[in-house]
Protein backbone atom coordinates (compact mmCIF):
# COMPACT_ATOMS: atom_id res chain seq x y z
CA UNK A 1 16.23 -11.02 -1.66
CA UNK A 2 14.87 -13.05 0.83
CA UNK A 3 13.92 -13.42 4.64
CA UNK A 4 12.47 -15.89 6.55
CA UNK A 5 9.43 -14.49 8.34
CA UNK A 6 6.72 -15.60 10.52
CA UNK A 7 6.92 -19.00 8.85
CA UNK A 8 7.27 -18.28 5.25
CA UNK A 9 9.83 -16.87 2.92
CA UNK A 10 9.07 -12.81 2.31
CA UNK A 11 10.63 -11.32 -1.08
CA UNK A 12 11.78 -7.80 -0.85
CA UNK A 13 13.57 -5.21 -2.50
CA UNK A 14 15.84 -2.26 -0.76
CA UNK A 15 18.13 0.26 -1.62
CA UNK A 16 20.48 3.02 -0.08
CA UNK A 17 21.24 3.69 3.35
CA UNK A 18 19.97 6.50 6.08
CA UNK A 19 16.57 7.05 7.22
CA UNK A 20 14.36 3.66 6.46
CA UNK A 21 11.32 4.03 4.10
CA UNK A 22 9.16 1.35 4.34
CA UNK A 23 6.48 0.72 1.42
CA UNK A 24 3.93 -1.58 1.36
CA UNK A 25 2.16 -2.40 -1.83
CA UNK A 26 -1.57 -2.46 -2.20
CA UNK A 27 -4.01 -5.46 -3.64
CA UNK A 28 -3.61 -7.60 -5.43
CA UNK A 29 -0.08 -6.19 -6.54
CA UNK A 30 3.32 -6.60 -5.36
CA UNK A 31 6.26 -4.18 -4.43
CA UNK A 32 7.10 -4.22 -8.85
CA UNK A 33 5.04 -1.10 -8.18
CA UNK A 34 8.08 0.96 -5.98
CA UNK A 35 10.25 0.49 -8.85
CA UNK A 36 9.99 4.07 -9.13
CA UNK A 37 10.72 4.96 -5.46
CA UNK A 38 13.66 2.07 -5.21
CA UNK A 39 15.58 3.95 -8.36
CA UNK A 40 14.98 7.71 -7.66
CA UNK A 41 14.69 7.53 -3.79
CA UNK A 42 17.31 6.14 -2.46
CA UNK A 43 19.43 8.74 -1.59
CA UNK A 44 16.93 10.07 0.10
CA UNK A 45 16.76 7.04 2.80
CA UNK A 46 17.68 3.28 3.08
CA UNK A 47 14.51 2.15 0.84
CA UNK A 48 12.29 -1.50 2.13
CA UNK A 49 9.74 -3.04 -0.34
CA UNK A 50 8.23 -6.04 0.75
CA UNK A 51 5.81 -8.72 -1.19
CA UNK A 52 3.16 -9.36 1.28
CA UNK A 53 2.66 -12.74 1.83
CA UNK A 54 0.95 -14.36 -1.17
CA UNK A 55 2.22 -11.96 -3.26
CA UNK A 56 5.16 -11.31 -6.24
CA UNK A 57 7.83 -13.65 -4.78
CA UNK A 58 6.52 -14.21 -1.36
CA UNK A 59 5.10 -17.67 -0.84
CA UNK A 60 1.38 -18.02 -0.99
CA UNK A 61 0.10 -18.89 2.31
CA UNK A 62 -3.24 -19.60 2.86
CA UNK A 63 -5.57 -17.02 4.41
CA UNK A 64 -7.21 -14.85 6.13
CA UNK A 65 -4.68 -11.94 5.88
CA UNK A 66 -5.81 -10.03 8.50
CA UNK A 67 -4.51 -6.67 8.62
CA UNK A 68 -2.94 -7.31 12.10
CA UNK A 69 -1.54 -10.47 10.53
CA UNK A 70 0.49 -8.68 7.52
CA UNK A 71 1.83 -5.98 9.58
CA UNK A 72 3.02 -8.21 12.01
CA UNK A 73 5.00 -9.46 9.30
CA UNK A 74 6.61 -5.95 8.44
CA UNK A 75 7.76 -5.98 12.05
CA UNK A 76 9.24 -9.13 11.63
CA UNK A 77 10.84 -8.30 8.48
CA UNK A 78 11.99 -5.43 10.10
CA UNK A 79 13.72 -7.32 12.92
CA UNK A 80 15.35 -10.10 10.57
CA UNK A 81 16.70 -6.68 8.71
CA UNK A 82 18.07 -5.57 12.06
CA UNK A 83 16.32 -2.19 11.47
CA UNK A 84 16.80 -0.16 14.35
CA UNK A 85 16.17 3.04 13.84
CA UNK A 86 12.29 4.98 13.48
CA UNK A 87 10.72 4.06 9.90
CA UNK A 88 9.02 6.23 7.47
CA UNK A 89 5.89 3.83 6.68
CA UNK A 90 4.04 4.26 3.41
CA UNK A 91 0.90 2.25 2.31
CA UNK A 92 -0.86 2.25 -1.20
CA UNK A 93 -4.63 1.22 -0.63
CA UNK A 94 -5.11 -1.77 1.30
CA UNK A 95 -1.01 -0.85 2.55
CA UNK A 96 -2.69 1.99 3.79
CA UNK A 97 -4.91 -0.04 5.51
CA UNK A 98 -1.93 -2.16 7.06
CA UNK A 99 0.22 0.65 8.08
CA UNK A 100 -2.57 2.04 10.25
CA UNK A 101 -2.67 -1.47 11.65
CA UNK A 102 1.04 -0.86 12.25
CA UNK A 103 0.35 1.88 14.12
CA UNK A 104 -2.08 0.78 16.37
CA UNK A 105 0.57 -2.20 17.43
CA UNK A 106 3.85 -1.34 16.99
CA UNK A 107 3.91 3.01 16.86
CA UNK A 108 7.22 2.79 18.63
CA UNK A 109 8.69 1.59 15.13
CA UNK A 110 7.51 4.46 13.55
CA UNK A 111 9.16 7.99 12.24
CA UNK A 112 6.08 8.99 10.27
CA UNK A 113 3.60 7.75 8.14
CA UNK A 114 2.71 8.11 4.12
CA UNK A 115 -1.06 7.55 3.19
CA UNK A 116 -1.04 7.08 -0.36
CA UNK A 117 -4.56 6.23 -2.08
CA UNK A 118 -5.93 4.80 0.82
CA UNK A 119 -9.75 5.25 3.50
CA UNK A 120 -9.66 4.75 7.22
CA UNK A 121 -13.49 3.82 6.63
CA UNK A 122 -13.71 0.19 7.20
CA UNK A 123 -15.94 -1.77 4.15
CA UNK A 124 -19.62 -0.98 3.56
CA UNK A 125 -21.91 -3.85 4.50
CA UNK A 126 -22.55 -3.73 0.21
CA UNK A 127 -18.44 -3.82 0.13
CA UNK A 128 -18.12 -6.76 2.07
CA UNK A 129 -20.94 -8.59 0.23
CA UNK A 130 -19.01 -7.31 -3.05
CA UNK A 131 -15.61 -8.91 -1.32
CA UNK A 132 -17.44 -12.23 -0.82
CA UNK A 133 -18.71 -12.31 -4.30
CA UNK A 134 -14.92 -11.36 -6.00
CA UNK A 135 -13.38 -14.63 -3.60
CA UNK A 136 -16.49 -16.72 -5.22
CA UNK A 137 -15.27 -15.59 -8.34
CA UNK A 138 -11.45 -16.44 -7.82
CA UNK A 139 -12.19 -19.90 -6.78
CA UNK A 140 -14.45 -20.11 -9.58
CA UNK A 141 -12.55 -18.67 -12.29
CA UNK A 142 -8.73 -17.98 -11.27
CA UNK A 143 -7.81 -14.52 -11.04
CA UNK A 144 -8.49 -12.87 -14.23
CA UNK A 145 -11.81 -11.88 -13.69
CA UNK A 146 -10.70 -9.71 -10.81
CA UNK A 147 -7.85 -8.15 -13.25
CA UNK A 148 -10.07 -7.33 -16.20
CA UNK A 149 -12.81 -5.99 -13.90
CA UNK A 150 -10.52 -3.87 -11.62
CA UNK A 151 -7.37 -2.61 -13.68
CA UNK A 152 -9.48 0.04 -15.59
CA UNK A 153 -10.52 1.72 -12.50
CA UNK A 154 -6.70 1.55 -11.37
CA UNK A 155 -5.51 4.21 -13.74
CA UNK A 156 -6.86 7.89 -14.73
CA UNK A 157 -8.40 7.96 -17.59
CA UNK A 158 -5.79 9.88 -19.58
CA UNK A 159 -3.29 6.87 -18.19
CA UNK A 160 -5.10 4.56 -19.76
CA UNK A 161 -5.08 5.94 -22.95
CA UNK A 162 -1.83 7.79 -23.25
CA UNK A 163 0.40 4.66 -21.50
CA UNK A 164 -0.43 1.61 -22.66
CA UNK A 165 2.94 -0.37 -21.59
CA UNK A 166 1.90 0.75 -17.79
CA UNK A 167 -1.30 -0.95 -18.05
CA UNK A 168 0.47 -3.69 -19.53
CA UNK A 169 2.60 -3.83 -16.41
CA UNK A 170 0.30 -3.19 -14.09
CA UNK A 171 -1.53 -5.85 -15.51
CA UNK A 172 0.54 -8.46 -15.53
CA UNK A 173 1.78 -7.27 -11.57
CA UNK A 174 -1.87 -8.38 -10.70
CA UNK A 175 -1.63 -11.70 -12.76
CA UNK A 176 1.26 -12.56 -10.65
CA UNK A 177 -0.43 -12.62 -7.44
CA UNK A 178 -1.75 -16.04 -6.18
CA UNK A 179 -5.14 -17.20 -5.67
CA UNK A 180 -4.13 -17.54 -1.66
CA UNK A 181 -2.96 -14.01 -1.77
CA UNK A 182 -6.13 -12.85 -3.37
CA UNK A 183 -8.57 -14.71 -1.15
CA UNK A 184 -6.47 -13.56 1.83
CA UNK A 185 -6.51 -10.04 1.20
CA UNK A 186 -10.30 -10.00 0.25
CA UNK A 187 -11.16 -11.71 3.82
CA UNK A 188 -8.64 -9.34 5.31
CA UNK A 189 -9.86 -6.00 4.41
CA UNK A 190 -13.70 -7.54 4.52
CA UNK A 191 -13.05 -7.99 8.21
CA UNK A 192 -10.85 -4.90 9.09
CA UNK A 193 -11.65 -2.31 11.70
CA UNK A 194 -12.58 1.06 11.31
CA UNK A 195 -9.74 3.24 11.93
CA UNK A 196 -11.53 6.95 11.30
CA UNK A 197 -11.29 6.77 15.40
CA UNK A 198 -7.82 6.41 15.51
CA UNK A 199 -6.87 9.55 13.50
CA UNK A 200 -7.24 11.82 16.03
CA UNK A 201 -4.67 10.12 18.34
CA UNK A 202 -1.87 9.71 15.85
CA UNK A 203 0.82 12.86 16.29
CA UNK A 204 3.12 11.35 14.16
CA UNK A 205 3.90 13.38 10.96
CA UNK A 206 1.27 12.36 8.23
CA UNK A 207 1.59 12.54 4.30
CA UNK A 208 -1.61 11.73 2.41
CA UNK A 209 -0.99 11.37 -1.15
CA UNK A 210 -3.76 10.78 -3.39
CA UNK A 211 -4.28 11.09 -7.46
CA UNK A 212 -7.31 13.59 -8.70
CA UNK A 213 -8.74 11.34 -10.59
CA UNK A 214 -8.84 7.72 -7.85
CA UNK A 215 -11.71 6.20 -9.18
CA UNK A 216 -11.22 3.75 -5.93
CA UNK A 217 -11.27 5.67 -3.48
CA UNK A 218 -12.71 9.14 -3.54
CA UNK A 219 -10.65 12.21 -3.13
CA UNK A 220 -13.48 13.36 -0.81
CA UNK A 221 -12.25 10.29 1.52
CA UNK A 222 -8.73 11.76 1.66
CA UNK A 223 -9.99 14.62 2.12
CA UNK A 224 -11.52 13.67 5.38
CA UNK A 225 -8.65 11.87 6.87
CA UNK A 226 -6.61 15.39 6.48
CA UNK A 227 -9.17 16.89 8.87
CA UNK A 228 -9.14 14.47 11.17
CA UNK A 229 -5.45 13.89 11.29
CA UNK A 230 -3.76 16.74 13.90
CA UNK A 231 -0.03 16.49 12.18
CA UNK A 232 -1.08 16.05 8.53
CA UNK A 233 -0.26 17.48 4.95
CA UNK A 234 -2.42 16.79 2.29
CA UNK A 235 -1.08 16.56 -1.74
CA UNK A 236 -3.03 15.53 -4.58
CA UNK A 237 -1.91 14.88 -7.44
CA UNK A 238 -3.03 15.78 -10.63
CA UNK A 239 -3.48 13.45 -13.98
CA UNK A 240 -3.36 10.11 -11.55
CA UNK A 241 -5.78 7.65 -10.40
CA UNK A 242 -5.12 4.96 -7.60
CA UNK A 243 -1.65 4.31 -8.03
CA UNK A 244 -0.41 7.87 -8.43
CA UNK A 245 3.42 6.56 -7.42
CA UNK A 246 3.55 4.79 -11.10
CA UNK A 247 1.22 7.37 -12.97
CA UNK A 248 3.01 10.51 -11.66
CA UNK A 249 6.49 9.08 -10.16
CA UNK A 250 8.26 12.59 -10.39
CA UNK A 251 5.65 14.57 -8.59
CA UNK A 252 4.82 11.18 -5.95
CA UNK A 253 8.69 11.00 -5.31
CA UNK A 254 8.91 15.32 -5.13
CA UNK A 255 6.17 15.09 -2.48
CA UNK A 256 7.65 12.66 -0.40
CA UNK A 257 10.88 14.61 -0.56
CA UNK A 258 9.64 17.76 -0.09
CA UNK A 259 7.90 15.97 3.20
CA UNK A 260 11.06 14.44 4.65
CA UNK A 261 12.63 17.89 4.92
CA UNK A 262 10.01 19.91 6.03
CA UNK A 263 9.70 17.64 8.53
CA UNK A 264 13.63 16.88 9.55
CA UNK A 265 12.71 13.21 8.83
């Protein structure tokens, strides 16, 4: 499906009916990766996945993607979906990154919020220098470089070994995405803002999710957002890396269930 959104045409995928769950897909993937969530969540909620612009189906407009920029898109989608009521918002990694922009501009929208996988730590100056030298590389080379450096570190170990026709998938998710989505992103999280001073200010119910073995972003980082977060649970799951909703779907989807009723959500 379809919508026409801040000047370009946004895929997404949804499912069910109730409470909305929004989920936003990380870099450089595409909302393939909520398959999971769309077929065992939906009677939990009326279920939103969005490609961000430049990615799966969504046309590739040229960058920066700011982080402002692609949740201002959500909203829109949002509107053209006539969603009305509060949304559950959950961001993988750099969705993580866009659903605390959400936050910060439209908080109104918002129910809750799932961090899956994701820092409120803005980029190291070494990260940005390391983003700078991955667009290089893209314009270079395409985007398989990027894929063949980065999809190992995706998955745990034991993933990568014991489920080859994920990292197949996973794989060719990441070929999909377009050199403009790729160079926007990498400008986009480059530039963002640091959001650790934030935490403290958002009340809104809080799930972190995060796999053992993220070799992305450090468990210890998760760790810290908990603490700083006044209306948080943390879960972390075991025998996953970065995108623990794919590695461990029955515990990611259990957790997020188990959330939405201890909450009332």
């Amino acid at each position: 499906m379809y919508r026409s959104v801040n000047g370009f045409q946004m895929a997404y995928s949804a499912g069910g009916a109730g409470q909305p769950l929004l989920f936003v897909h990380g870099y450089p993937l595409n909302r393939q990766i909520w398959t999971p969530q769309l077929d065992n969540l939906a009677d939990s909620g009326y279920i939103i996945a969005p490609d961000l612009r430049g990615h799966g189906e969504s046309d590739p407009v040229p960058g920066p993607y700011s982080m402002d920029l692609l949740a201002d898109d959500l909203n829109a989608l949002l509107d053209r979906l006539e969603v009305r009521k509060k949304v559950i918002l959950c961001g993988l990694s750099m969705g993580g990154y866009v659903a605390l922009a959400f936050w910060r501009k439209y908080a109104s929208r918002l129910k809750a919020l799932i961090l899956t996988a994701t820092r409120a730590a803005p980029d190291s100056p070494e990260a940005r220098v390391a983003r700078d030298q991955a667009a290089a590389t893209v314009r270079q080379s395409g985007i398989e470089p990027i894929v063949a450096g980065m999809l190992p570190r995706l998955l745990a170990p034991e993933t990568l070994q014991n489920n080859p026709a994920l990292v197949e998938q996973i794989g060719a998710i990441m070929r999909s995405t377009s050199s403009a989505g790729v160079l926007g992103d990498l400008a986009g999280m480059r530039d963002r803002p640091d959001s650790r001073p934030d935490l403290k200010n958002i009340e809104l119910p809080t799930l972190i999710l995060h796999g053992q073995e993220d070799q992305i972003v450090p468990v210890q980082e998760a760790q810290e957002m908990f603490a700083a977060l006044p209306n948080s649970r943390l879960r972390l799951i075991p025998h996953a890396g970065h995108l623990p909703n794919l590695e461990q779907p029955a515990r990611f989807n259990a957790a997020i269930r188990e959330f939405v009723t201890n909450f009332n959500l």
